[in-house]
PDB file of N, CA and C in Angstrom:
ATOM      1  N   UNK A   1      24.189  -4.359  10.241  1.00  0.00           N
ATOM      2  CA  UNK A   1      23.167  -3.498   9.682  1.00  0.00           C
ATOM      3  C   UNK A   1      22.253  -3.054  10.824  1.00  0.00           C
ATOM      4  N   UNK A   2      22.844  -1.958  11.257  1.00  0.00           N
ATOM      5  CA  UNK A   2      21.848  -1.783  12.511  1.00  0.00           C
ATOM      6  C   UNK A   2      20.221  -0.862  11.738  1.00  0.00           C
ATOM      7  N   UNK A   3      20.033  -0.786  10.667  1.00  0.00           N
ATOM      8  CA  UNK A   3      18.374  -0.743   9.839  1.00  0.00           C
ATOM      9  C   UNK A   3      17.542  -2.057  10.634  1.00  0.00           C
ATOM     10  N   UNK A   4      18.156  -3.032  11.061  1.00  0.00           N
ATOM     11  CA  UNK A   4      17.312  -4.580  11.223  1.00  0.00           C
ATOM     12  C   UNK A   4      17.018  -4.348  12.442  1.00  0.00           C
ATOM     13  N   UNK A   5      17.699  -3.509  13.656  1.00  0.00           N
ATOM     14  CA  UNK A   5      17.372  -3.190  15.204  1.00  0.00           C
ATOM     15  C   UNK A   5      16.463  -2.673  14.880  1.00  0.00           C
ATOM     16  N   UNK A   6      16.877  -0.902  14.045  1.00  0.00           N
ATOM     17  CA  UNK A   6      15.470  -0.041  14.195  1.00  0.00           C
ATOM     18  C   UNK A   6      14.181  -0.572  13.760  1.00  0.00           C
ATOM     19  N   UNK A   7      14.141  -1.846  12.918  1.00  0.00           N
ATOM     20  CA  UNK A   7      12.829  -2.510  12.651  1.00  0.00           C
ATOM     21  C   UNK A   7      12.250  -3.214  14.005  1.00  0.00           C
ATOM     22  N   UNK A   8      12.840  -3.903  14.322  1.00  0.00           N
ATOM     23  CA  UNK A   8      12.680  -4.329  16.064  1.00  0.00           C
ATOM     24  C   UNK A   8      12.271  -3.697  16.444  1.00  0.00           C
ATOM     25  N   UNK A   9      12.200  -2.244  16.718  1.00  0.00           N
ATOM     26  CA  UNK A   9      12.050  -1.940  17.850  1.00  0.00           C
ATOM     27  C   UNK A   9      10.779  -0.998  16.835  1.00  0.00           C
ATOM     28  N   UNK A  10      10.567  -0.451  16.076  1.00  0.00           N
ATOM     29  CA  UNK A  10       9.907  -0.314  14.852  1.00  0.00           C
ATOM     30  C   UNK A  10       8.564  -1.205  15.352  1.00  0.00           C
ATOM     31  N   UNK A  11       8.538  -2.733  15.428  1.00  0.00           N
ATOM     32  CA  UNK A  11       7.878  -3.745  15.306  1.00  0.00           C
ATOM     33  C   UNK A  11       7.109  -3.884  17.125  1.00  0.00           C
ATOM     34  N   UNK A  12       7.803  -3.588  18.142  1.00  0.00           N
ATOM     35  CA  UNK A  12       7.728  -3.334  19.090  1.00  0.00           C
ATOM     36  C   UNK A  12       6.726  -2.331  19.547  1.00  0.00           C
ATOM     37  N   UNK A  13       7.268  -0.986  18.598  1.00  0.00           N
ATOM     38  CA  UNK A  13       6.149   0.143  19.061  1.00  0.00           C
ATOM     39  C   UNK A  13       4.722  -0.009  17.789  1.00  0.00           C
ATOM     40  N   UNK A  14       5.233  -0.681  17.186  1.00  0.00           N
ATOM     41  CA  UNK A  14       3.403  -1.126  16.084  1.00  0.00           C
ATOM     42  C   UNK A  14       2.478  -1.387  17.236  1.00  0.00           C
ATOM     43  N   UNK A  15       3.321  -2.606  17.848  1.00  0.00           N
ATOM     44  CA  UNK A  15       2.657  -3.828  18.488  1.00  0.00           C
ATOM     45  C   UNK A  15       2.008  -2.580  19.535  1.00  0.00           C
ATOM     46  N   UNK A  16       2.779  -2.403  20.132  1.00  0.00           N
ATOM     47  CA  UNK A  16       1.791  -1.391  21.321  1.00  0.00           C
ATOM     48  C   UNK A  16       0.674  -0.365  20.789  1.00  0.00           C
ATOM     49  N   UNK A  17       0.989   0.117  20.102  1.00  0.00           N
ATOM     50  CA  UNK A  17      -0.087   0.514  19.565  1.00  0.00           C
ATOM     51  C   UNK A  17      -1.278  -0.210  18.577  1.00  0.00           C
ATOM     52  N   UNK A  18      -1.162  -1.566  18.059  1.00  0.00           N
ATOM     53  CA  UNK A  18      -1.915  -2.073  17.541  1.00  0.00           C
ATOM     54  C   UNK A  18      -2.810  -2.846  18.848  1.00  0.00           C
ATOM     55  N   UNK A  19      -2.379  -3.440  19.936  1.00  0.00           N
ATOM     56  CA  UNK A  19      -2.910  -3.989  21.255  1.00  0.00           C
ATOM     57  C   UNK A  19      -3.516  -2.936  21.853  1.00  0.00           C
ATOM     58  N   UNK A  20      -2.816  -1.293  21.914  1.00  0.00           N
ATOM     59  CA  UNK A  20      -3.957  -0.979  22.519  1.00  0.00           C
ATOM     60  C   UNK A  20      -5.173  -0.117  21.955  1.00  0.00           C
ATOM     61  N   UNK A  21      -5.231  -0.674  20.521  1.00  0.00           N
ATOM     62  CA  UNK A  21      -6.379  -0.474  19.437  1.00  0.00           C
ATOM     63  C   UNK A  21      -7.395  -1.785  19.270  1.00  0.00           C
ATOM     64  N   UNK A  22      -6.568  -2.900  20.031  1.00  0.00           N
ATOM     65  CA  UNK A  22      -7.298  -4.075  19.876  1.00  0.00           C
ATOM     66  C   UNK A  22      -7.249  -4.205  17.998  1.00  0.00           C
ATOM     67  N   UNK A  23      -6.539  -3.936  17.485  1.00  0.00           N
ATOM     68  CA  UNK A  23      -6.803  -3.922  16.132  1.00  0.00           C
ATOM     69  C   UNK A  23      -6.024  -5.618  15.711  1.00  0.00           C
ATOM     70  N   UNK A  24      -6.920  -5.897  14.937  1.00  0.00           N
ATOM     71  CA  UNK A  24      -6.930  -7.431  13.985  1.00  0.00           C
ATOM     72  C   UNK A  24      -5.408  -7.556  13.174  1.00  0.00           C
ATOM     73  N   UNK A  25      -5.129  -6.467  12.537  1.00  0.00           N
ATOM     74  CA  UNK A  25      -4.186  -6.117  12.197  1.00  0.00           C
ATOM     75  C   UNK A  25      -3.447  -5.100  11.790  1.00  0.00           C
ATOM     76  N   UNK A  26      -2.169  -5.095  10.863  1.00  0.00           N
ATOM     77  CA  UNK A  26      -1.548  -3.987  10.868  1.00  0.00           C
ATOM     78  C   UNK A  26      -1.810  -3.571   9.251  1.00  0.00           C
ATOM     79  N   UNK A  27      -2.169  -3.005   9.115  1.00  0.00           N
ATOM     80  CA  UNK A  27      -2.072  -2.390   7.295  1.00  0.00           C
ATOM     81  C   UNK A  27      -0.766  -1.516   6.841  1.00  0.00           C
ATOM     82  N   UNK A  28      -0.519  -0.648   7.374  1.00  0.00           N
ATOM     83  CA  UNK A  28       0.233   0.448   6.793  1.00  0.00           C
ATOM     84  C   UNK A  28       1.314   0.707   7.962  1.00  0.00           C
ATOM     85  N   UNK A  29       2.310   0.909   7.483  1.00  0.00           N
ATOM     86  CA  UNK A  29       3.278   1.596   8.735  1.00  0.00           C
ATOM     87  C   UNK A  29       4.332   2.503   7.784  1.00  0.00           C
ATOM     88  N   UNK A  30       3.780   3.794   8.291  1.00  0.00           N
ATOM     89  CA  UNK A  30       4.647   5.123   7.655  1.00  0.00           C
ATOM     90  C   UNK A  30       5.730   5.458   8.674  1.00  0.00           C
ATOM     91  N   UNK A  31       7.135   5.866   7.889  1.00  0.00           N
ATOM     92  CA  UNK A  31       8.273   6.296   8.672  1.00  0.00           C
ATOM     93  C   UNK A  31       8.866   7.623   7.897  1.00  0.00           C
ATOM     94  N   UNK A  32       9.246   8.154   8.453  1.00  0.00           N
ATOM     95  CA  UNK A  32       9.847   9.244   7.883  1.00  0.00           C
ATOM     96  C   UNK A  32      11.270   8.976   8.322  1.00  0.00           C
ATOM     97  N   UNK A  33      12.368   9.374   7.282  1.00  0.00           N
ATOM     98  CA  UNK A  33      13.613   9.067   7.512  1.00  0.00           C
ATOM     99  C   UNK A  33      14.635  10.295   6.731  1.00  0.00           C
ATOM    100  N   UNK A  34      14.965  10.922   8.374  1.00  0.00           N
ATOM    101  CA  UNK A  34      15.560  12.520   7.524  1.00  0.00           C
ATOM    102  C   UNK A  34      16.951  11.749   6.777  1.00  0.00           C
ATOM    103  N   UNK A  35      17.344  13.018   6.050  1.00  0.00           N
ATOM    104  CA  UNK A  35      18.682  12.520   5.238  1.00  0.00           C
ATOM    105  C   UNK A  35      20.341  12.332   5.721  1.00  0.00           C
ATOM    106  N   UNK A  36      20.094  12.871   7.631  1.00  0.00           N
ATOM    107  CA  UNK A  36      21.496  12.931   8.239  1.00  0.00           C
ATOM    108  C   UNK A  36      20.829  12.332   9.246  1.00  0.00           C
ATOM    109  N   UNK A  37      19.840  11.176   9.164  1.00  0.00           N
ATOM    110  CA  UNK A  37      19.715  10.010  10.061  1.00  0.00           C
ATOM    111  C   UNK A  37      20.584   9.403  10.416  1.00  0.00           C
ATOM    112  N   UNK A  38      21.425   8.837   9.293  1.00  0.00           N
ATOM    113  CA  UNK A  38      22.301   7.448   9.887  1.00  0.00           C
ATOM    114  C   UNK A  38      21.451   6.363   9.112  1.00  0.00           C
ATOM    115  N   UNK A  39      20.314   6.460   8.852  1.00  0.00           N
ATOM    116  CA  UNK A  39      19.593   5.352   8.396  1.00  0.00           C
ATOM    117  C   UNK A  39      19.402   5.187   6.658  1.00  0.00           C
ATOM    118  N   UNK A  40      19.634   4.114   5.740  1.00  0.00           N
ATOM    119  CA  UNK A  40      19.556   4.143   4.226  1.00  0.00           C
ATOM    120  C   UNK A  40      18.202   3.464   4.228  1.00  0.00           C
ATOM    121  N   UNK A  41      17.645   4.457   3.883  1.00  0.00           N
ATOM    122  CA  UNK A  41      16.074   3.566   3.171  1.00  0.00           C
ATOM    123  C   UNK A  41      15.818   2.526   2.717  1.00  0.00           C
ATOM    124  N   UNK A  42      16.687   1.989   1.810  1.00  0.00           N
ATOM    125  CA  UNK A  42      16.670   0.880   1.255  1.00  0.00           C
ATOM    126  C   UNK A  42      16.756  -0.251   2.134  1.00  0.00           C
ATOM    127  N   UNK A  43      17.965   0.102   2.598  1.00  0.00           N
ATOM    128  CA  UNK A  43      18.337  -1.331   3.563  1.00  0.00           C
ATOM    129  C   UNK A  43      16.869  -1.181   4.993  1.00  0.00           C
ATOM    130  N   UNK A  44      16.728  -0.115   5.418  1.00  0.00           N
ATOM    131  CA  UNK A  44      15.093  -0.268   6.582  1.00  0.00           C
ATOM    132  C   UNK A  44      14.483  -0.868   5.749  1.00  0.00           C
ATOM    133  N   UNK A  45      13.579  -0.682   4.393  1.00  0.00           N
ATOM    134  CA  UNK A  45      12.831  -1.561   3.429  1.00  0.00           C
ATOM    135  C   UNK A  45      13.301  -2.848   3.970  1.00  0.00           C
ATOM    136  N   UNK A  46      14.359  -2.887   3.243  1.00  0.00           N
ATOM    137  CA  UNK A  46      14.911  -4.557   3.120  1.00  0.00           C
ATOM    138  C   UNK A  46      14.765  -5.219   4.414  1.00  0.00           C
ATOM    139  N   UNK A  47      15.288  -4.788   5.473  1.00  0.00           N
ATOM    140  CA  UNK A  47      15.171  -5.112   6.777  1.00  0.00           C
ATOM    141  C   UNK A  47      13.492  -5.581   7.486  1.00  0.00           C
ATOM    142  N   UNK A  48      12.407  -4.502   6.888  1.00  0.00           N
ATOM    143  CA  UNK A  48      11.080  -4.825   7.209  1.00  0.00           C
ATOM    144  C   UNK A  48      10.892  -6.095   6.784  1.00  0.00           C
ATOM    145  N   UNK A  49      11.237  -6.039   5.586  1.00  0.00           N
ATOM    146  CA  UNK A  49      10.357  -7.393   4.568  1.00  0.00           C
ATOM    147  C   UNK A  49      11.113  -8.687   5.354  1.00  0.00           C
ATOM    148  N   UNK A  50      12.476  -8.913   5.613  1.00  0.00           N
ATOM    149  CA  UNK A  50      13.171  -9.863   6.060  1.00  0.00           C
ATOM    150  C   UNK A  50      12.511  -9.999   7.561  1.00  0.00           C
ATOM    151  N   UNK A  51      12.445  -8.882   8.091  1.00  0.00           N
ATOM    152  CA  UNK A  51      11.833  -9.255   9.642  1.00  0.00           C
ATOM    153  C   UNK A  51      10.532  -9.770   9.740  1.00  0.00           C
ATOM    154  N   UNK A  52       9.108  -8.963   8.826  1.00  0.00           N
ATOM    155  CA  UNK A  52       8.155  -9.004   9.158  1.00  0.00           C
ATOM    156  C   UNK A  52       7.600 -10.403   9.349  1.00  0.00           C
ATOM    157  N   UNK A  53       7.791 -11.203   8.772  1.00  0.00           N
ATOM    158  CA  UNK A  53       6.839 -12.841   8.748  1.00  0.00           C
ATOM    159  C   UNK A  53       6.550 -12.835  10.166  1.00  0.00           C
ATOM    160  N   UNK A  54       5.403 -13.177  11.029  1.00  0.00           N
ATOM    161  CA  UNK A  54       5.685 -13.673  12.440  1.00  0.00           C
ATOM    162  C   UNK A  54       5.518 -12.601  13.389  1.00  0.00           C
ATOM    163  N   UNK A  55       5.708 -11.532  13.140  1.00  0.00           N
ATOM    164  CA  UNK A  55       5.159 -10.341  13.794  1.00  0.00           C
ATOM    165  C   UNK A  55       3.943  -9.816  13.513  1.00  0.00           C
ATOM    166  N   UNK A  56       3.565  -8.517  14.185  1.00  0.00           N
ATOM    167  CA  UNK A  56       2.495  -7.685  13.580  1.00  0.00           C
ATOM    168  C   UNK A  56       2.759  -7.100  12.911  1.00  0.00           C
ATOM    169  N   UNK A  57       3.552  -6.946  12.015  1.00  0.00           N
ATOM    170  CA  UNK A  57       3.664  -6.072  10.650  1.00  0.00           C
ATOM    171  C   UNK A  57       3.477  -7.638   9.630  1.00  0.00           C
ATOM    172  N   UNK A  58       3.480  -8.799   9.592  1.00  0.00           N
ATOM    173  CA  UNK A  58       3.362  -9.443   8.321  1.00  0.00           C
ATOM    174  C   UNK A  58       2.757  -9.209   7.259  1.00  0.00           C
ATOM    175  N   UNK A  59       1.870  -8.982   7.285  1.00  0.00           N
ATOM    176  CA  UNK A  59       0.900  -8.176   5.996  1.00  0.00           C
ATOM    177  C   UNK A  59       1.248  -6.864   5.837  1.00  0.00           C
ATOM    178  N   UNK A  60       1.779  -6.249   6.653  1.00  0.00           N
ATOM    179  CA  UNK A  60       1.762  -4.877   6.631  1.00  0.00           C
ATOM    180  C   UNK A  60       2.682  -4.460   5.202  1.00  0.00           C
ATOM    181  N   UNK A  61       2.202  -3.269   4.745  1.00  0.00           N
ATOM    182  CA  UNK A  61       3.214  -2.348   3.705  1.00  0.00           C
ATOM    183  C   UNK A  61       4.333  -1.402   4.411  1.00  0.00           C
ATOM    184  N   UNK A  62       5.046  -0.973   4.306  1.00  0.00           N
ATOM    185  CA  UNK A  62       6.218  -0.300   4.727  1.00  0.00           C
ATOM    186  C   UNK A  62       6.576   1.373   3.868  1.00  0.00           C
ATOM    187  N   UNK A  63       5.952   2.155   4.179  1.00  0.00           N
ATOM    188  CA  UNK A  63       6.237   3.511   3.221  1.00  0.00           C
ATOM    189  C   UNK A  63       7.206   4.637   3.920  1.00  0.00           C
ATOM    190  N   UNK A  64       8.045   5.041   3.369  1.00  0.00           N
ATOM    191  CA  UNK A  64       9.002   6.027   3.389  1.00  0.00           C
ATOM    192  C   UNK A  64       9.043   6.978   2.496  1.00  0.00           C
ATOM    193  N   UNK A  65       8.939   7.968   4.088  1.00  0.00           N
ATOM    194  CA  UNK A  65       9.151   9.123   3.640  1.00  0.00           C
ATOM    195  C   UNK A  65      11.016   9.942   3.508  1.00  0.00           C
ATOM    196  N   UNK A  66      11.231  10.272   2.877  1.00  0.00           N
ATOM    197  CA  UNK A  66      12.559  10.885   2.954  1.00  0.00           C
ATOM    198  C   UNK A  66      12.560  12.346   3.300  1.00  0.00           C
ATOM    199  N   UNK A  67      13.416  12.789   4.236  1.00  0.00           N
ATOM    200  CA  UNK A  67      13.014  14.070   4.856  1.00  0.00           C
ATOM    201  C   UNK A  67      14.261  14.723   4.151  1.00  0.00           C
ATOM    202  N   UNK A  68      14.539  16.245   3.633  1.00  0.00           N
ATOM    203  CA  UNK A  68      15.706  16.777   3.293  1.00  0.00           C
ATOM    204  C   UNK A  68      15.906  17.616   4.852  1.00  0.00           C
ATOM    205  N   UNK A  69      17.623  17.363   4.982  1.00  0.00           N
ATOM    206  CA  UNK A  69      18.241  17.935   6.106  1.00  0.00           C
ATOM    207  C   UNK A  69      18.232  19.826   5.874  1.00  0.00           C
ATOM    208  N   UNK A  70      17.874  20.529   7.018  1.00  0.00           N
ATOM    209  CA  UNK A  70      17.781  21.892   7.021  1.00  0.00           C
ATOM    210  C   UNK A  70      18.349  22.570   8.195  1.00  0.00           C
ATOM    211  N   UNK A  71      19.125  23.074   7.647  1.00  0.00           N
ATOM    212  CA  UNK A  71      19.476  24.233   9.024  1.00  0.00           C
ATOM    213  C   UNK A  71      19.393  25.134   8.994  1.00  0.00           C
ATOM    214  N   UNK A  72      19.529  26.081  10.189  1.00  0.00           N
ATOM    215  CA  UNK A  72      19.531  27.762  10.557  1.00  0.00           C
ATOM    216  C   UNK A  72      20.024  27.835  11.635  1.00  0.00           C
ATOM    217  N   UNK A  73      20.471  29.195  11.411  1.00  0.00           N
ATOM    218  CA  UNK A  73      21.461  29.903  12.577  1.00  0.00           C
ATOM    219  C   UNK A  73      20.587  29.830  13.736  1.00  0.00           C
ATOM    220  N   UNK A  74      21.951  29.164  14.763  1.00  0.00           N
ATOM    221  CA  UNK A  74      21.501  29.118  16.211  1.00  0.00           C
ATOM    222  C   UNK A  74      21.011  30.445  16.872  1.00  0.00           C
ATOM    223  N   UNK A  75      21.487  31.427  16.227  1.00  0.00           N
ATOM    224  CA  UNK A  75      20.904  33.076  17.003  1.00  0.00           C
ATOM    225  C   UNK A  75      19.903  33.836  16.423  1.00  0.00           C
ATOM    226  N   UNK A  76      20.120  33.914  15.363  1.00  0.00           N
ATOM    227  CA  UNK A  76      18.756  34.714  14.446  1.00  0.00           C
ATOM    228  C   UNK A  76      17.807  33.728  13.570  1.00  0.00           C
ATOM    229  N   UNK A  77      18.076  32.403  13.544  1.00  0.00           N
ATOM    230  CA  UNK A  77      17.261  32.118  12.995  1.00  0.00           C
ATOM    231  C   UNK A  77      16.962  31.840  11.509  1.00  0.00           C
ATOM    232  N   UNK A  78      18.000  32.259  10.872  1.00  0.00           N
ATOM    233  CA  UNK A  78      18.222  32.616   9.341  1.00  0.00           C
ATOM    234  C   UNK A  78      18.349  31.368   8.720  1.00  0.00           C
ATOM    235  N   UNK A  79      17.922  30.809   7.725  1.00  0.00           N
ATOM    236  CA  UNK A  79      18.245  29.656   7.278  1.00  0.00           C
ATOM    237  C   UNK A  79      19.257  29.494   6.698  1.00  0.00           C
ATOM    238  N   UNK A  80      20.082  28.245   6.234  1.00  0.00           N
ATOM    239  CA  UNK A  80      21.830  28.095   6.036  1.00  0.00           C
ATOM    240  C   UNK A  80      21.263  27.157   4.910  1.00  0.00           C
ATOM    241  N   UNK A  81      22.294  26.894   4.090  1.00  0.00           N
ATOM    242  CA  UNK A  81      22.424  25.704   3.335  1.00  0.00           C
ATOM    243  C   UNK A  81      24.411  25.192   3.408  1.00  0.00           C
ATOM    244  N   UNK A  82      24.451  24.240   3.033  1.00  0.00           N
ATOM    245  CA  UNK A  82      25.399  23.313   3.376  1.00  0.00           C
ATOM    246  C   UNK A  82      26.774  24.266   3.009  1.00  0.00           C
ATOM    247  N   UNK A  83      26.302  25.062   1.725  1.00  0.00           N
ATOM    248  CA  UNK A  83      27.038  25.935   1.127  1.00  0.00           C
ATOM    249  C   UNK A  83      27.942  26.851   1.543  1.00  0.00           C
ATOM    250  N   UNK A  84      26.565  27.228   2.707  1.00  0.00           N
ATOM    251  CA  UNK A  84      26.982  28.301   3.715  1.00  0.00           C
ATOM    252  C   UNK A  84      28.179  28.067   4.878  1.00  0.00           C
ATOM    253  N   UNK A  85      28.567  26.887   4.550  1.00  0.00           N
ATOM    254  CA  UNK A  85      29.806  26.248   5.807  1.00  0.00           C
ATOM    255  C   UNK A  85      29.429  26.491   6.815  1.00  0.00           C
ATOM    256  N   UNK A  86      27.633  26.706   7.014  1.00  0.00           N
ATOM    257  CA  UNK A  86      26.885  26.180   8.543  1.00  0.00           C
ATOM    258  C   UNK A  86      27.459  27.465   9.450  1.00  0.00           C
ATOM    259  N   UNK A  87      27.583  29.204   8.701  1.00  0.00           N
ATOM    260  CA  UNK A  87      28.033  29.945   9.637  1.00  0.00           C
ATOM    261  C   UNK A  87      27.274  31.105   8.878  1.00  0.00           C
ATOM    262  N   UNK A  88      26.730  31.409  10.095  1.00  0.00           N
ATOM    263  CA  UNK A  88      25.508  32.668   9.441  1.00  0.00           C
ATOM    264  C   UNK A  88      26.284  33.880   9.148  1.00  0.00           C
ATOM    265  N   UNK A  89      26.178  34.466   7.845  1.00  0.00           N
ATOM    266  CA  UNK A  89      26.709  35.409   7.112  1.00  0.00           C
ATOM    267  C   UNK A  89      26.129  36.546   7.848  1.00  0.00           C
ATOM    268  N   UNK A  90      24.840  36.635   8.212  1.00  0.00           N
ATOM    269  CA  UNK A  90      24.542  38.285   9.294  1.00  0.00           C
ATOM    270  C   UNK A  90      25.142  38.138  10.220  1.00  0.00           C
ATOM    271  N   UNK A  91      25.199  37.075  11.095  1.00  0.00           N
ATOM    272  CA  UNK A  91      25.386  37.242  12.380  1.00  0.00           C
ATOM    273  C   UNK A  91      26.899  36.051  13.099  1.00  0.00           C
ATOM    274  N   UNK A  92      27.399  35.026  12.173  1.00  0.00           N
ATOM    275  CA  UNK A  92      28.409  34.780  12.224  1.00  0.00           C
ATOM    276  C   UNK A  92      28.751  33.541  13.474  1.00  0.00           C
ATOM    277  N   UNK A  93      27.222  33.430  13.978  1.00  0.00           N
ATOM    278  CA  UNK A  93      26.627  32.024  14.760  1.00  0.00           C
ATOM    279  C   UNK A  93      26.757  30.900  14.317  1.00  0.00           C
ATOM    280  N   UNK A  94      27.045  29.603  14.799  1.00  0.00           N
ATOM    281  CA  UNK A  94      27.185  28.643  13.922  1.00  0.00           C
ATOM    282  C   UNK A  94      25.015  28.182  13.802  1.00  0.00           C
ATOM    283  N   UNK A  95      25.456  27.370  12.538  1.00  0.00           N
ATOM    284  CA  UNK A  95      24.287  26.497  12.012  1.00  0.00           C
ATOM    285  C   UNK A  95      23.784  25.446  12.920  1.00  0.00           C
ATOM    286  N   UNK A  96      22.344  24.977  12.869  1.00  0.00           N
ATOM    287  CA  UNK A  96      21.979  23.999  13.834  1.00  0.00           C
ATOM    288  C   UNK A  96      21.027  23.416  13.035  1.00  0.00           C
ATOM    289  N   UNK A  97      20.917  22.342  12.673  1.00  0.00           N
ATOM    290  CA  UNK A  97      20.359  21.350  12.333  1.00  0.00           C
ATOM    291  C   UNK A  97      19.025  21.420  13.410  1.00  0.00           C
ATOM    292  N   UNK A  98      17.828  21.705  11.977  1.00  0.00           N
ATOM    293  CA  UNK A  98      16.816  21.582  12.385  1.00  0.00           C
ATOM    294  C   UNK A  98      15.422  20.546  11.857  1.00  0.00           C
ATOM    295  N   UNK A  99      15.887  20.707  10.706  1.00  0.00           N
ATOM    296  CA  UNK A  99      14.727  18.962  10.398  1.00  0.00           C
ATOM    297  C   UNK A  99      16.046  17.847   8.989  1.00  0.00           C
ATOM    298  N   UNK A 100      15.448  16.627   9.355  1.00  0.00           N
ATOM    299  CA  UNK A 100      16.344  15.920   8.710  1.00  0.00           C
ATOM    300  C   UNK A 100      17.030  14.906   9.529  1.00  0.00           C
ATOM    301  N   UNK A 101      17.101  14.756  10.489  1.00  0.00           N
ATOM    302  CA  UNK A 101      17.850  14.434  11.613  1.00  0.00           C
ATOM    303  C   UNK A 101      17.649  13.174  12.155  1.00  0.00           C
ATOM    304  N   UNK A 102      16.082  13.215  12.052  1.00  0.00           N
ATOM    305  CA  UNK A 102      15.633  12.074  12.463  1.00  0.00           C
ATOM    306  C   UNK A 102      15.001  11.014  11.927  1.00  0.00           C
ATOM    307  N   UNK A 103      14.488   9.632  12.546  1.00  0.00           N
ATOM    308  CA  UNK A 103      14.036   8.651  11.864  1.00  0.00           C
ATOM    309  C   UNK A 103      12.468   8.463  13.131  1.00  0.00           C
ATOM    310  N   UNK A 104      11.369   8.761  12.296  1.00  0.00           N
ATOM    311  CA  UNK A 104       9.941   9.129  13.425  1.00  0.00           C
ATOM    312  C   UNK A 104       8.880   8.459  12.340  1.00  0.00           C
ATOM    313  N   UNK A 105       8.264   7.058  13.700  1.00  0.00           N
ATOM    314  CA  UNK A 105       7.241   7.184  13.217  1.00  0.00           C
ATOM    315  C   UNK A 105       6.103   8.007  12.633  1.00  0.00           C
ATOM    316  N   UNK A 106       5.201   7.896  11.810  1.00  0.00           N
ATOM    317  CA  UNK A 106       4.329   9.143  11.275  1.00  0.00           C
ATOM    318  C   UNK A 106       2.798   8.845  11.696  1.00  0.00           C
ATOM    319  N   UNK A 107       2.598   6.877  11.199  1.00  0.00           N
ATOM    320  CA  UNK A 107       1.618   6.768  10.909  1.00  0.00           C
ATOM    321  C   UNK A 107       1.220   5.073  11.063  1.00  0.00           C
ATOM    322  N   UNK A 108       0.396   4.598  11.572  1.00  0.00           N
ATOM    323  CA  UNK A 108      -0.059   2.915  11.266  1.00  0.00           C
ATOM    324  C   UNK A 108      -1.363   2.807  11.111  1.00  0.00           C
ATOM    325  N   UNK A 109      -1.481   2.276   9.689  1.00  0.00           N
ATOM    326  CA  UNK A 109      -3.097   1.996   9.983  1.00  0.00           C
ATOM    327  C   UNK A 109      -3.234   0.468  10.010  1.00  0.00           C
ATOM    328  N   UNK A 110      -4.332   0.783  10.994  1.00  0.00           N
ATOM    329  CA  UNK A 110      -4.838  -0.700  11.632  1.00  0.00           C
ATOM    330  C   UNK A 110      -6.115  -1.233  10.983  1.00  0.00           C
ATOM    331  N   UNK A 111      -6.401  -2.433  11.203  1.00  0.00           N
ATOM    332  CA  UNK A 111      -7.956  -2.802  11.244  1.00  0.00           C
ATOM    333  C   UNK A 111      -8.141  -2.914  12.329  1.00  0.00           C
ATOM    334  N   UNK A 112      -9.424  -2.862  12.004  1.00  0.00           N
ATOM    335  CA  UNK A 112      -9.928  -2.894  13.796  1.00  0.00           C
ATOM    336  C   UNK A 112     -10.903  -3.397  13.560  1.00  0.00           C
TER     337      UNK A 112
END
């Protein structure tokens, strides 16, 4: 289940940013997780709660966002849907994946 790395390392970049807030602790940690990540929400959830004890996320809540995957033509710009077999009907360019893609921190709130 590689969801349990990206918490690691997830847990890693809290920490740096909670040390250099000097913050007491961690409250909130928002992720956004597009839909042609590679990553299942559920199992990152599951993975937080199993990792957190012992780190700086222990108290922390875990919220996800789910991003929908979007593309548009690499030349004009035109937006595609999946439908479109990712080949722009004006211009006959292939499709490029433009949000959805990724798995990005958003947000941590700290105490301080």
């Amino acid at each position: 289940m590689h969801e349990y790395s990206l918490v690691l390392a997830l847990f890693d970049r809290v920490k740096e940013e909670a040390d250099h807030k000097a913050a007491r602790s961690v409250r909130t940690v928002v992720v956004s997780v597009g839909e042609l990540s590679g990553v299942e929400p559920d199992l990152l959830a599951q993975a937080f709660v199993i990792a957190k004890p012992g780190t700086c996320c222990a108290e922390a809540e875990l919220k996800l966002e789910t991003v929908e995957a979007k593309w548009q033509c690499s030349s004009c710009q035109a937006p595609l849907t999946q439908s479109d077999e990712l080949i722009c009907e004006r211009c006959q360019a292939p499709g490029r994946l433009v949000q959805g893609g990724d798995i990005l921190l958003i947000r941590v709130v700290l105490e301080v």
